[in-house]
Each structure stands twice: as C-alpha cells, then as structure tokens.
Protein backbone atom coordinates (compact mmCIF):
# COMPACT_ATOMS: atom_id res chain seq x y z
CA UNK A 1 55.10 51.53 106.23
CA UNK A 2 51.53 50.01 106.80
CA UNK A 3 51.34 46.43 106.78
CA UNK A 4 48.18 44.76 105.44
CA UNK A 5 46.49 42.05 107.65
CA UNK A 6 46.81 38.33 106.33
CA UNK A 7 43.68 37.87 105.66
CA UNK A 8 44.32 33.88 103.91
CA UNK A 9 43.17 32.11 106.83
CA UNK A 10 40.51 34.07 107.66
CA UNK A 11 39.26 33.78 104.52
CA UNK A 12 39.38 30.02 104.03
CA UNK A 13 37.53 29.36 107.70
CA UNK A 14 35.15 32.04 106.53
CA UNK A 15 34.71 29.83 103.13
CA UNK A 16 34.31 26.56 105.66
CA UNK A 17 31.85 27.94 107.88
CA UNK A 18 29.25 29.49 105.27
CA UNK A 19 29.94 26.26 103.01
CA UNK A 20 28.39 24.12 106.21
CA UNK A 21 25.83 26.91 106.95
CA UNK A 22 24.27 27.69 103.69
CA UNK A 23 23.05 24.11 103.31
CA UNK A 24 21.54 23.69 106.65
CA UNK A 25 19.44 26.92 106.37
CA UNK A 26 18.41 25.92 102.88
CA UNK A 27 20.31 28.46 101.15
CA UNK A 28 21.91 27.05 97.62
CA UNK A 29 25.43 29.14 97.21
CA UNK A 30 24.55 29.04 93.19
CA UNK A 31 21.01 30.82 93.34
CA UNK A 32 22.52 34.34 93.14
CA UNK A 33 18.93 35.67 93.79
CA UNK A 34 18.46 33.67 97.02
CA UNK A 35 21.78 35.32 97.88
CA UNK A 36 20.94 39.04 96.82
CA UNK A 37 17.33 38.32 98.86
CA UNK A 38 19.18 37.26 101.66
CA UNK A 39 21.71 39.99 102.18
CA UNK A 40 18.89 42.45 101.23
CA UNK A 41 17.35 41.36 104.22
CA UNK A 42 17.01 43.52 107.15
CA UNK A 43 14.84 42.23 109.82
CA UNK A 44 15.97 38.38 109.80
CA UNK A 45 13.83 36.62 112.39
CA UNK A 46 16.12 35.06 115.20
CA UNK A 47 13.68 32.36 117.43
CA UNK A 48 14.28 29.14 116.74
CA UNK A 49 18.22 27.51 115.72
CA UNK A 50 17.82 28.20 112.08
CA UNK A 51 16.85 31.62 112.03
CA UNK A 52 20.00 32.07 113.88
CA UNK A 53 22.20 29.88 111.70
CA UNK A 54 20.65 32.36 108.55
CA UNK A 55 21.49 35.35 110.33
CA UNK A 56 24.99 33.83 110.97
CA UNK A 57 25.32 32.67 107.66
CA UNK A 58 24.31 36.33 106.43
CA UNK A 59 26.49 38.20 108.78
CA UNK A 60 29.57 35.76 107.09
CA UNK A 61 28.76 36.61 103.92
CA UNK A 62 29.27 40.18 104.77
CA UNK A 63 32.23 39.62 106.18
CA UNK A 64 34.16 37.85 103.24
CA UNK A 65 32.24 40.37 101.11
CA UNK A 66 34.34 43.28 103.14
CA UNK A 67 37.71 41.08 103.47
CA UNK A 68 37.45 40.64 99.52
CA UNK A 69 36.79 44.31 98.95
CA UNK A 70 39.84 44.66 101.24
CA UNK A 71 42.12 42.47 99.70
CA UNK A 72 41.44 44.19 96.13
CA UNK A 73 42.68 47.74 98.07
C-alpha cells in the first residue's frame, strides 16, 4: 500500500513564503496576467537581490502548482 506524502505543511510555508515574496518583487497575486507572464518566463535575469527573489518567487509557484496537481491525484 503506497502512502501519499503530507503535503499540509508544505503547502502552507509554500503559501507564507510566496505571500512575502510576491510583494517585494512587485508582483500582485490578483493580476492573473502578471502571473501567467511570469511563469511564462524563461530567461529570468538573476543580478541584483530582486531578480533573485522573482526567480524564487517563480520557482515557488511551480512548486505549489505541482503539490496541488498532486494532491488532486
């Protein structure tokens, strides 16, 4: 018998962390085409503290996008 993962605290320190990121790289959670540009985005430039914070902030949103799709399985 396979056991799924508890993902519940993952998923509410995921929440945390882009909730304090999104602001601070100018990135409104509500604008769903800021969001869809974003995670389009390929080639994110990574020099100064908030280009990395974006990229962070992108990479999390993948990741509760694939612990979501997970959780539906």
């Amino acid at each position: 018998m396979s056991e799924l993962p508890d993902y519940g605290r993952d998923l509410i320190e995921i929440n945390r962390v882009i909730r304090n990121l999104a602001p601070r790289c100018g990135v409104d959670l509500g604008d769903f085409s800021r969001i869809s540009a974003l995670l389009d985005e390929t080639q994110l430039p990574c020099k100064t503290v908030q280009d990395k914070a974006l990229v962070t902030l992108r990479g999390l949103m993948f990741l509760r996008w694939k612990v979501l799709h997970e959780l539906q399985q």
